[in-house]
Protein backbone atom coordinates (compact mmCIF):
# COMPACT_ATOMS: atom_id res chain seq x y z
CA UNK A 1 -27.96 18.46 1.01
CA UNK A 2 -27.41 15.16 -0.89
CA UNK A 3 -29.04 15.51 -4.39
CA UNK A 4 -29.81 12.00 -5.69
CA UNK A 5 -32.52 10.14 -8.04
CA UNK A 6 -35.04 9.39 -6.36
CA UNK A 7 -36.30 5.86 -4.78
CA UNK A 8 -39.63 4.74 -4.55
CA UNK A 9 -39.02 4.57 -0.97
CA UNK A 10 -39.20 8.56 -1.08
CA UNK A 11 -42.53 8.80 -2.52
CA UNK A 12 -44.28 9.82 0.76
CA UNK A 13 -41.86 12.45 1.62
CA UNK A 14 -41.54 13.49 -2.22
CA UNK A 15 -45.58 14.05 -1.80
CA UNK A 16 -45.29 16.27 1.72
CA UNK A 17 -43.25 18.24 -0.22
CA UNK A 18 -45.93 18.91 -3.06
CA UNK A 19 -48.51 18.69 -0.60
CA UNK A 20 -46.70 22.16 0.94
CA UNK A 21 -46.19 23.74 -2.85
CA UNK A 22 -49.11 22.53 -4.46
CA UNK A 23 -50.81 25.86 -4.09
CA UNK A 24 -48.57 26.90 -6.47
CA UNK A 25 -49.09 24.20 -9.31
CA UNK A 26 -52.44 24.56 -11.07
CA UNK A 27 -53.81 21.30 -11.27
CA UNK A 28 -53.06 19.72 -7.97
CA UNK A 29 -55.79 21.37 -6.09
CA UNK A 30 -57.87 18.43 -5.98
CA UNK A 31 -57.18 15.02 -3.44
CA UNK A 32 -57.83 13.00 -7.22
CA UNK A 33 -55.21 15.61 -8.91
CA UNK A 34 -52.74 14.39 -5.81
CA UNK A 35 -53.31 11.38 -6.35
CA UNK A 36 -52.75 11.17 -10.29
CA UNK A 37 -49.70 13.17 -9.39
CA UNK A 38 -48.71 10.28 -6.99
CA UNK A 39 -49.05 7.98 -9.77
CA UNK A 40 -46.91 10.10 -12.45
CA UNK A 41 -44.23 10.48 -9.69
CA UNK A 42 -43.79 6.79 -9.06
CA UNK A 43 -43.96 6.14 -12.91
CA UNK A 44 -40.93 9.07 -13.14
CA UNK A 45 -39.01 7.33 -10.12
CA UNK A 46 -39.53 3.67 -12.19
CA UNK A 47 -37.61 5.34 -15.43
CA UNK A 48 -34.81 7.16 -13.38
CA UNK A 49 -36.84 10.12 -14.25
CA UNK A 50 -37.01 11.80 -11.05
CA UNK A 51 -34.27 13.72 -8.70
CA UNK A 52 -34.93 15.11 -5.43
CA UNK A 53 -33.10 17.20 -2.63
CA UNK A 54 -32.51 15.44 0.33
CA UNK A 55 -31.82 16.80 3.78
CA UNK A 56 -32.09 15.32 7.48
CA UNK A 57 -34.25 12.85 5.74
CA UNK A 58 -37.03 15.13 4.01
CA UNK A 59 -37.34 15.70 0.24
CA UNK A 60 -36.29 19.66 0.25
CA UNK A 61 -36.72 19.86 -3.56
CA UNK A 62 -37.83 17.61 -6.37
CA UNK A 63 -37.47 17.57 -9.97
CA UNK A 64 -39.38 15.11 -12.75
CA UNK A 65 -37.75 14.96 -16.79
CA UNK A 66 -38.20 13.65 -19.68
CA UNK A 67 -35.35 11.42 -20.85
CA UNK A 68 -36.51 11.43 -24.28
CA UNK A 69 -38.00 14.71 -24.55
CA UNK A 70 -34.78 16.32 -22.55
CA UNK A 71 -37.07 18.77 -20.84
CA UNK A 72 -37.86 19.77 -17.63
CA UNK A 73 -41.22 18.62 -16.18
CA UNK A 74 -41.82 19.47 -12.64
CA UNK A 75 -39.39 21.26 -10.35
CA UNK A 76 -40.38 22.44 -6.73
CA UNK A 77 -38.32 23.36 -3.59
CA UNK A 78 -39.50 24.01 0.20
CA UNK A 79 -40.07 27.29 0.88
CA UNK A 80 -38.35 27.19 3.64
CA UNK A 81 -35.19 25.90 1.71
CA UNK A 82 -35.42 28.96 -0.71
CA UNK A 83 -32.38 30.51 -1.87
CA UNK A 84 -30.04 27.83 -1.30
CA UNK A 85 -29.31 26.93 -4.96
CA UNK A 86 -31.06 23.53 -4.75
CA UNK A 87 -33.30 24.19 -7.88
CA UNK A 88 -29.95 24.84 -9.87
CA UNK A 89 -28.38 22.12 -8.58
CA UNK A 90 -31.38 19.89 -9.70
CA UNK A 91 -31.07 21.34 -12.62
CA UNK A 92 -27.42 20.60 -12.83
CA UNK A 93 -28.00 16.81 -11.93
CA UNK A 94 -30.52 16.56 -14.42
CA UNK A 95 -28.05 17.77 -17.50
CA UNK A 96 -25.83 15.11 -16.26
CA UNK A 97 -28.99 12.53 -16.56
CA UNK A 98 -29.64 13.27 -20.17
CA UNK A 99 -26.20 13.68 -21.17
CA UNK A 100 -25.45 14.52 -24.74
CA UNK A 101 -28.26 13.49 -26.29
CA UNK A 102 -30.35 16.63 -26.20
CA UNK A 103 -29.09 20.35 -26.68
């Protein structure tokens, strides 16, 4: 599993992904609310804002942060990836990302 920021190249795998876990997200249930999410993901992806978990060439899980905020904004993983320590190792990568300029 190669964790990684992500490229706008992975946009269409980032969105299979949420397209799998939206369910679970209240406010994606609508194609516009995809959409808009598309949008925020590719704005996310343009600031360096955006890590993902990448394996046999699928996004397994995804992660979106604010730099200057130093929070957390959106972290999902495949169900079928569960339990493999990929959200904590998003997590990790993030940290590294904002660095010390948060606590």
């Amino acid at each position: 599993m190669e964790i990684r920021l992500a490229q706008e190249q992975d946009i269409d795998s980032w969105m299979t992904l949420v397209e799998r876990v939206r369910n679970v997200f209240p406010g994606l249930e609508t194609t516009e609310a995809m959409a808009e999410h598309r949008i925020t993901v590719l704005q996310f992806i343009r600031t360096s804002s955006a890590i993902c978990a990448v394996s046999e060439g699928q996004i397994r899980g995804a992660l979106l942060f604010s730099r200057e905020n130093g929070m957390l904004c959106f972290l999902a993983v495949d169900a079928a990836c569960r339990r493999q320590h990929i959200a904590k190792e998003l997590v990790s990568f993030m940290l590294t990302q904002i660095g010390d300029e948060t606590d």
